[in-house]
C-alpha atoms as a PDB file:
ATOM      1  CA  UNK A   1       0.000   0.000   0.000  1.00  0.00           C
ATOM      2  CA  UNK A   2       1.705   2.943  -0.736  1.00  0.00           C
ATOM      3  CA  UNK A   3      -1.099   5.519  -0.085  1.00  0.00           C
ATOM      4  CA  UNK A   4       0.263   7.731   3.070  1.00  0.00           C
ATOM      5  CA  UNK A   5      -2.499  10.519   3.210  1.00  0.00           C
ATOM      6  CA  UNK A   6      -6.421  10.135   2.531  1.00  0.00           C
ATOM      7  CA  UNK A   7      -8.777  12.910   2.293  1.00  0.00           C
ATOM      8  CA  UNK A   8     -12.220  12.188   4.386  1.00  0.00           C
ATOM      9  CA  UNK A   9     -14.800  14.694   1.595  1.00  0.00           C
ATOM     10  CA  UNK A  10     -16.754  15.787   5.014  1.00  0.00           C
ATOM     11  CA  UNK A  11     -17.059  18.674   7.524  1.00  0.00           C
ATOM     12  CA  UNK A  12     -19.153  16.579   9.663  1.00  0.00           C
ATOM     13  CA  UNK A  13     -17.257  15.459  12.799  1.00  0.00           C
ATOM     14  CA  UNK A  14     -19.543  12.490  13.452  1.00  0.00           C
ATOM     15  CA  UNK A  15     -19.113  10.927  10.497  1.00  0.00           C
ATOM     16  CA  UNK A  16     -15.358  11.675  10.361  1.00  0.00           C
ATOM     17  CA  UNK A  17     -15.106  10.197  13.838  1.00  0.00           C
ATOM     18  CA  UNK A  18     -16.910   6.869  12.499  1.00  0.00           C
ATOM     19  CA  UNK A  19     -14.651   6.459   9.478  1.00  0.00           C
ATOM     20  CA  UNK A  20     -11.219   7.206  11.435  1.00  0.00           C
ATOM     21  CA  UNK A  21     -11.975   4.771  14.043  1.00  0.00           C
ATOM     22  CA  UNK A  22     -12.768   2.149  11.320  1.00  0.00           C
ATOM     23  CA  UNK A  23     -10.046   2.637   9.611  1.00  0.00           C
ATOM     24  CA  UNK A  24      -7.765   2.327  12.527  1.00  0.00           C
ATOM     25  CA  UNK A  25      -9.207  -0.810  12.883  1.00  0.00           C
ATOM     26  CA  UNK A  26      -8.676  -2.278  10.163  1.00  0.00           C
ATOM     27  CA  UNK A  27      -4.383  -1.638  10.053  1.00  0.00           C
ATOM     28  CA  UNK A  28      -4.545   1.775   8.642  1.00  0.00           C
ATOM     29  CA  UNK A  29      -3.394   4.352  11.613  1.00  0.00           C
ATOM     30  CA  UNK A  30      -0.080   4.999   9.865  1.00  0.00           C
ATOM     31  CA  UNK A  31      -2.330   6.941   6.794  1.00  0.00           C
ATOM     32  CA  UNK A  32      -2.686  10.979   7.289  1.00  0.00           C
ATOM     33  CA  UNK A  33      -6.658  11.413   7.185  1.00  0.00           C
ATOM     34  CA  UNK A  34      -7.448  14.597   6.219  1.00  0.00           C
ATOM     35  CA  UNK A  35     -10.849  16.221   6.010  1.00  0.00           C
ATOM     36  CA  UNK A  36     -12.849  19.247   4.382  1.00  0.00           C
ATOM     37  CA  UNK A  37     -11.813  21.843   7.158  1.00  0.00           C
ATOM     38  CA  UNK A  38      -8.353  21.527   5.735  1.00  0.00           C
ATOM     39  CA  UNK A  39      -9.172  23.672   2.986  1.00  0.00           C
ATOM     40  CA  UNK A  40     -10.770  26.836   4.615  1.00  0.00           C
ATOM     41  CA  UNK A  41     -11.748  27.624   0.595  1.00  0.00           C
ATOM     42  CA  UNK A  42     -12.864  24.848  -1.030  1.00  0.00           C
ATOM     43  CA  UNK A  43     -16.128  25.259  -2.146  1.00  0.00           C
ATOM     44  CA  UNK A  44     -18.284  21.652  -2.273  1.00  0.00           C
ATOM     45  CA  UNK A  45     -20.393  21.027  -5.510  1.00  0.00           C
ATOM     46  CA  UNK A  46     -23.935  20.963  -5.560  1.00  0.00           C
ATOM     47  CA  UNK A  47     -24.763  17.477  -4.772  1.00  0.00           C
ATOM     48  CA  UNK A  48     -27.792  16.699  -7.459  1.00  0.00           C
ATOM     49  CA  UNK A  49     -27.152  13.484  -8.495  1.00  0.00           C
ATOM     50  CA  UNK A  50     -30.363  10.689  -8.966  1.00  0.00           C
ATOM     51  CA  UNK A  51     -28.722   8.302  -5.984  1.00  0.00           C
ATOM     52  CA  UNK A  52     -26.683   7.634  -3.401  1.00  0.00           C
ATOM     53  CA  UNK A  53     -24.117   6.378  -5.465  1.00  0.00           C
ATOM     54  CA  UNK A  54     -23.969   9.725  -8.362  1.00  0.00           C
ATOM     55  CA  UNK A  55     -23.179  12.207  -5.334  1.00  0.00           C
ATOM     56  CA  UNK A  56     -20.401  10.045  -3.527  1.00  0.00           C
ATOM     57  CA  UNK A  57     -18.995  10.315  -7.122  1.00  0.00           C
ATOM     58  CA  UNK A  58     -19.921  14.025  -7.319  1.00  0.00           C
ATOM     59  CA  UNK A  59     -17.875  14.726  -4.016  1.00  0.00           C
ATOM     60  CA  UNK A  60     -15.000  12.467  -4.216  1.00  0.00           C
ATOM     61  CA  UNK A  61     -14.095  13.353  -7.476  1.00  0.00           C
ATOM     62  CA  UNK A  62     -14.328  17.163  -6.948  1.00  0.00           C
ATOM     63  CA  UNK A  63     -12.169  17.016  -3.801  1.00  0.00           C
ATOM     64  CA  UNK A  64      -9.806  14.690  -5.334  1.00  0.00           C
ATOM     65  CA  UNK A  65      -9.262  17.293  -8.065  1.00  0.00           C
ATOM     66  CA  UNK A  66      -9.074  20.150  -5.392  1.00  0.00           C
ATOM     67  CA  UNK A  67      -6.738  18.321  -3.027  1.00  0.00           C
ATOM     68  CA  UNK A  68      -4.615  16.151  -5.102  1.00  0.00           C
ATOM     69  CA  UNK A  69      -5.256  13.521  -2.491  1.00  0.00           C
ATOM     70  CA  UNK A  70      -6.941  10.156  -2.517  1.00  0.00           C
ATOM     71  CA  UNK A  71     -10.377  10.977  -1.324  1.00  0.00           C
ATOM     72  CA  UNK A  72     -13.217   8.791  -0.004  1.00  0.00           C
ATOM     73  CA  UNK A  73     -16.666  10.217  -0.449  1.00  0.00           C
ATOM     74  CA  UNK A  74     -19.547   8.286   1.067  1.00  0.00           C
ATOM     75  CA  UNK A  75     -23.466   9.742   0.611  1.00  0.00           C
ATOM     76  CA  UNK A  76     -25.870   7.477   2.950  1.00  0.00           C
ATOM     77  CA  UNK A  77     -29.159   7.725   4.177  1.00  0.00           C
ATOM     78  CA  UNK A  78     -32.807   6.395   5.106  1.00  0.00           C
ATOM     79  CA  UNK A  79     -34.927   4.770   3.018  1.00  0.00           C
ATOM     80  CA  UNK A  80     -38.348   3.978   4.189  1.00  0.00           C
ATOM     81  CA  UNK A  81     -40.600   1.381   2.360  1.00  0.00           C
ATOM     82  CA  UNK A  82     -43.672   3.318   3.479  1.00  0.00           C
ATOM     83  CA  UNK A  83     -42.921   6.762   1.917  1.00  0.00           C
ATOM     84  CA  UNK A  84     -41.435   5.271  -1.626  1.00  0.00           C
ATOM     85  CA  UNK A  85     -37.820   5.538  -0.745  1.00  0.00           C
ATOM     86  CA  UNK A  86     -37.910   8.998   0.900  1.00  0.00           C
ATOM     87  CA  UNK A  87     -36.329  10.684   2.355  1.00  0.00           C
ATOM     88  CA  UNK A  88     -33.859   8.938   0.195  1.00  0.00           C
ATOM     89  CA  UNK A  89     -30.878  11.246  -1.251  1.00  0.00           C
ATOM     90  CA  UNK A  90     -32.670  14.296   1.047  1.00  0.00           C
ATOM     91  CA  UNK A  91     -32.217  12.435   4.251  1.00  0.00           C
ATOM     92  CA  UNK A  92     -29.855  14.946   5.534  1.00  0.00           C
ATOM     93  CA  UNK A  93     -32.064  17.848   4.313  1.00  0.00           C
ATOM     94  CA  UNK A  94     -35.576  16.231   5.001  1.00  0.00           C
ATOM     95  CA  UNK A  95     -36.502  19.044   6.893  1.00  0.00           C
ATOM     96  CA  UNK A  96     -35.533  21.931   4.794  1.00  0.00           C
ATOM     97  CA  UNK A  97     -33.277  23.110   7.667  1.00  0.00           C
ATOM     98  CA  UNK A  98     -30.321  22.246   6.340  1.00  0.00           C
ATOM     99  CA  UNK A  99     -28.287  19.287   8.320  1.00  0.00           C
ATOM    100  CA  UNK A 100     -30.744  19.376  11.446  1.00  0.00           C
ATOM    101  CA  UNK A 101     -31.663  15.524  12.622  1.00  0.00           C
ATOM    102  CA  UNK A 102     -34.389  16.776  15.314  1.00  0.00           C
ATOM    103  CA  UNK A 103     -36.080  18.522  12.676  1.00  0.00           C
ATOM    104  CA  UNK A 104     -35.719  15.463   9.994  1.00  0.00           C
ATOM    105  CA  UNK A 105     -36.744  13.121  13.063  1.00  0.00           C
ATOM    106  CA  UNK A 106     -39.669  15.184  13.964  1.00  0.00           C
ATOM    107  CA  UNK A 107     -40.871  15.159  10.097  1.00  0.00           C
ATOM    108  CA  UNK A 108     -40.052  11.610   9.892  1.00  0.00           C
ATOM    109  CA  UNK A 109     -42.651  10.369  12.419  1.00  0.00           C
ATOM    110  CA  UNK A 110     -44.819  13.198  11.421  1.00  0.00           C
ATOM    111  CA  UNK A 111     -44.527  11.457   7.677  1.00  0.00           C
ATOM    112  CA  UNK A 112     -45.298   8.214   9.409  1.00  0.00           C
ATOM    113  CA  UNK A 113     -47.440   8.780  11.869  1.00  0.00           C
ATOM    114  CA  UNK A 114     -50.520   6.621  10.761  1.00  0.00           C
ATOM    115  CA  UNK A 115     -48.102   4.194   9.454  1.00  0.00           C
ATOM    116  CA  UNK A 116     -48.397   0.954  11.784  1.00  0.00           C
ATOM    117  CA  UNK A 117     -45.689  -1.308  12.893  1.00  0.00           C
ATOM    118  CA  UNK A 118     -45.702  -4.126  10.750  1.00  0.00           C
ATOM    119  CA  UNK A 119     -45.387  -1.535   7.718  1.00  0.00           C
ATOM    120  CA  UNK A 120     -42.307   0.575   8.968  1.00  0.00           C
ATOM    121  CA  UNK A 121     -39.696  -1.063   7.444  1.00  0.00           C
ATOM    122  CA  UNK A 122     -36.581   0.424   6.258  1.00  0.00           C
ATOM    123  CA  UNK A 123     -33.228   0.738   4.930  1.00  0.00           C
ATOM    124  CA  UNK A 124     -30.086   2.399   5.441  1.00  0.00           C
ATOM    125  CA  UNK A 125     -27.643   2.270   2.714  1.00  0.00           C
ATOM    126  CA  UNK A 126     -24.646   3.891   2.172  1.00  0.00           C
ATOM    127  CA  UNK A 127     -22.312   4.800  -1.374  1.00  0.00           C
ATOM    128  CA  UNK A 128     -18.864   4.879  -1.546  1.00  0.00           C
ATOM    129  CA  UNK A 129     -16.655   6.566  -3.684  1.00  0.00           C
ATOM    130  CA  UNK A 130     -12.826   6.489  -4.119  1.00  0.00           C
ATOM    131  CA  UNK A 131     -11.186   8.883  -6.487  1.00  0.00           C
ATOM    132  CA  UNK A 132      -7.839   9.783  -7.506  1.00  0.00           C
ATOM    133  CA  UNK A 133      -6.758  12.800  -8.721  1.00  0.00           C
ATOM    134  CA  UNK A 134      -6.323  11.596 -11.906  1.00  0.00           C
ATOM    135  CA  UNK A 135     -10.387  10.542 -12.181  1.00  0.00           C
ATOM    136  CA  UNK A 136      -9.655   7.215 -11.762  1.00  0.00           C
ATOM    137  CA  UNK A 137     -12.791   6.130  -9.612  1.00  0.00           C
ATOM    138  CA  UNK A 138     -14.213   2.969  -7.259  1.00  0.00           C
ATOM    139  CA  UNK A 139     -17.544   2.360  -5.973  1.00  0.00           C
ATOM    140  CA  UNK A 140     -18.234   0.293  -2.997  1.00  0.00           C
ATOM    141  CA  UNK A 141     -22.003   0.082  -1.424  1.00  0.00           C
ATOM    142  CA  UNK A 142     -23.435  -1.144   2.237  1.00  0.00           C
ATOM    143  CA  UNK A 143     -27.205  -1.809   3.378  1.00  0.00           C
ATOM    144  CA  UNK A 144     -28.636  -2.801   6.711  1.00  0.00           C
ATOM    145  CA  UNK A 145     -32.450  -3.567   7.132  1.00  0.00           C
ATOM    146  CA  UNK A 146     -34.812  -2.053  10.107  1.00  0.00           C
ATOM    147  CA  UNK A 147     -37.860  -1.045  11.328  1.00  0.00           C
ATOM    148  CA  UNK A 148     -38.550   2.906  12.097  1.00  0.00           C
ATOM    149  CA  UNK A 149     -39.791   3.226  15.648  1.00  0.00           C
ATOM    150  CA  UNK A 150     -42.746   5.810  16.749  1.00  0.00           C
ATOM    151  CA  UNK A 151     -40.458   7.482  19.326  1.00  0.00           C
ATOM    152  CA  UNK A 152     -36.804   7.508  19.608  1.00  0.00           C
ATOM    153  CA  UNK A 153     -34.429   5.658  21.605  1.00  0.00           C
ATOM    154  CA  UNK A 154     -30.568   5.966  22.456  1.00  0.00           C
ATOM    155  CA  UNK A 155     -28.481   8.795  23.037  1.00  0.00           C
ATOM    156  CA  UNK A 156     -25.796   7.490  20.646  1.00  0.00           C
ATOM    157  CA  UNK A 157     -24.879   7.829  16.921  1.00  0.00           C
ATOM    158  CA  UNK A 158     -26.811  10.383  14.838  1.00  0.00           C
ATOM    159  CA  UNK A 159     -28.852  11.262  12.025  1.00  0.00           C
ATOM    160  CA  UNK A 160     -32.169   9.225  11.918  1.00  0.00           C
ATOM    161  CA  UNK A 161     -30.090   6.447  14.377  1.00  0.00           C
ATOM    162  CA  UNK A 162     -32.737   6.828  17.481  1.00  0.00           C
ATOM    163  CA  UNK A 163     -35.554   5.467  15.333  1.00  0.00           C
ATOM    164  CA  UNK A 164     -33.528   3.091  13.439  1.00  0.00           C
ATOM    165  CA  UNK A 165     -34.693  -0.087  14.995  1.00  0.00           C
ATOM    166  CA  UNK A 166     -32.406  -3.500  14.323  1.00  0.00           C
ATOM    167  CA  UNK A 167     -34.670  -6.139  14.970  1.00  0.00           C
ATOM    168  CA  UNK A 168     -32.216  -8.538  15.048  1.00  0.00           C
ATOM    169  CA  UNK A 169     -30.241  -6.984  18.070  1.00  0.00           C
ATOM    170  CA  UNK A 170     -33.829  -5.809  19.438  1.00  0.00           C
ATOM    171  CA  UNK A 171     -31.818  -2.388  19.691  1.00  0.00           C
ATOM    172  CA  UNK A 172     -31.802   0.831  17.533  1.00  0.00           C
ATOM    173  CA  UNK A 173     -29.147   2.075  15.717  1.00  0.00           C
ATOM    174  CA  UNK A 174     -28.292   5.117  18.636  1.00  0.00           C
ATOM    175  CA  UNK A 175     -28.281   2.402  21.073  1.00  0.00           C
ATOM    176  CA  UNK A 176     -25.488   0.311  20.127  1.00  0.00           C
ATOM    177  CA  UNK A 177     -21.909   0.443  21.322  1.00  0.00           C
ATOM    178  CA  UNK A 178     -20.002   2.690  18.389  1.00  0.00           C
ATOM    179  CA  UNK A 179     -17.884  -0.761  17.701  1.00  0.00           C
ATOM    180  CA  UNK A 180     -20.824  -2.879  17.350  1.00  0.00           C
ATOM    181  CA  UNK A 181     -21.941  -0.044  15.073  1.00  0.00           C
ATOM    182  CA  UNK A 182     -18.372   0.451  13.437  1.00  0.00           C
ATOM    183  CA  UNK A 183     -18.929  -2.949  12.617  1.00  0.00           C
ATOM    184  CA  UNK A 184     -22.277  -3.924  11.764  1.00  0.00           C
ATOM    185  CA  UNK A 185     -23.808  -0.532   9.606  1.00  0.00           C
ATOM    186  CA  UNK A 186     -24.082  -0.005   6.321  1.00  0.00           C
ATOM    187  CA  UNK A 187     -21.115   2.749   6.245  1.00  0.00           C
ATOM    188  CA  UNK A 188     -19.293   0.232   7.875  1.00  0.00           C
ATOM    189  CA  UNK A 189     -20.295  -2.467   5.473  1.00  0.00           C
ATOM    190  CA  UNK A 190     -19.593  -0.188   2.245  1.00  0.00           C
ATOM    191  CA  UNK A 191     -16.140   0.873   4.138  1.00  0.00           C
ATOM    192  CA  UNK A 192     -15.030  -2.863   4.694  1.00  0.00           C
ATOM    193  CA  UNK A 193     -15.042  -2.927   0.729  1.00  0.00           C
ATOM    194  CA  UNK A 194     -13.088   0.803   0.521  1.00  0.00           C
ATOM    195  CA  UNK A 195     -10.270  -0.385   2.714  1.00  0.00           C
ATOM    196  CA  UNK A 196      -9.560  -3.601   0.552  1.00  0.00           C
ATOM    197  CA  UNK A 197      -9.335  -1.163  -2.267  1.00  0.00           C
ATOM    198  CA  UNK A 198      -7.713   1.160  -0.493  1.00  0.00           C
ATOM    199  CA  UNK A 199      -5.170  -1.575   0.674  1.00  0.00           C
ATOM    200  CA  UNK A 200      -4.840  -2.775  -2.781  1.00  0.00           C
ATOM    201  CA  UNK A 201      -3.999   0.568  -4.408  1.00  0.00           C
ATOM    202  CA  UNK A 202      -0.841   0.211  -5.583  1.00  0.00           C
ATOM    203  CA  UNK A 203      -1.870  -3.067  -7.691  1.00  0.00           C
ATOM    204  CA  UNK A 204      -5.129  -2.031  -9.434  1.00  0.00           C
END
């Protein structure tokens, strides 16, 4: 592997604290992570692709161009059976408040509030994207299935976490330890896949 520094296309802390930790897991503490608040005047593009998948491509690519750094770009979010897909690529604007996830809860329920149990189902999934400078570009994906809950419940993670509910584990999202998380969510999942590349750089 001969990458040494990685740009992380985020200014959200939570999310940057998720990836780091995972990738210090998995071997890769001796890279330089970098995010977005190392460049006090890069400007993001407007993130209007169709899916998940177009604006992971949209931001890696852009701040691999920018930076001159390998950059990983992921774009996740909710998608609820019950409402089509939505909030889908808007899950971190749901609300119209910008990146607020009381406000996207509160609409979330309020979207679902006649909804019953057994037809609450969900998804989160998560995109991807690896890009080089160059343009050179990989795609990796994760999903993990749930249930939305009619009230919220754990005081960890973030985002739509506290109604996420993992019937498997009989626990949301929020109330998981962060390495049961780091390991079982669909960031994690797509991630797994982005390290192997990642690891593998040098040969592909």
């Amino acid at each position: 592997m001969l990458i040494k520094t990685l740009l992380i296309a985020t200014t959200n802390s939570d999310k940057m604290r998720e990836i780091s930790a995972m990738l210090c897991a998995a071997d890769m503490a001796d890279i330089k992570l970098l995010d977005l608040t190392a460049y006090g005047a890069y400007i993001p593009p407007e993130e209007n692709g169709a899916s998940f998948a177009d604006n992971a491509c949209i931001k890696a690519l852009a701040a691999a161009n920018y930076s001159r750094h390998l950059t990983l770009a992921d774009d996740s979010g909710l998608m609820v059976v019950a409402l089509d897909g939505a909030p889908g690529v808007y899950s971190a604007r749901y609300a119209d408040s910008g990146h607020d996830d009381a406000a996207n809860n509160a609409k979330l329920l309020s979207q679902l509030a006649y909804t019953p149990t057994e037809q609450r189902q969900a998804a989160f999934y998560c995109a991807i994207a690896l890009a080089l400078p160059n343009g050179k570009l990989w795609l990796t994906e994760g999903q993990v299935e749930g249930v939305i809950l009619k009230a919220p419940r754990g005081i960890g993670g973030f985002g739509y976490d506290p109604l996420f509910y993992l019937p498997d584990y009989k626990l949301t999202m929020a109330e998981l330890s962060q390495n049961e998380k780091n390991r079982i969510s669909h960031r994690a999942l797509a991630l797994k896949k982005a390290i192997s590349l990642i690891k593998n750089l040098d040969t592909l």
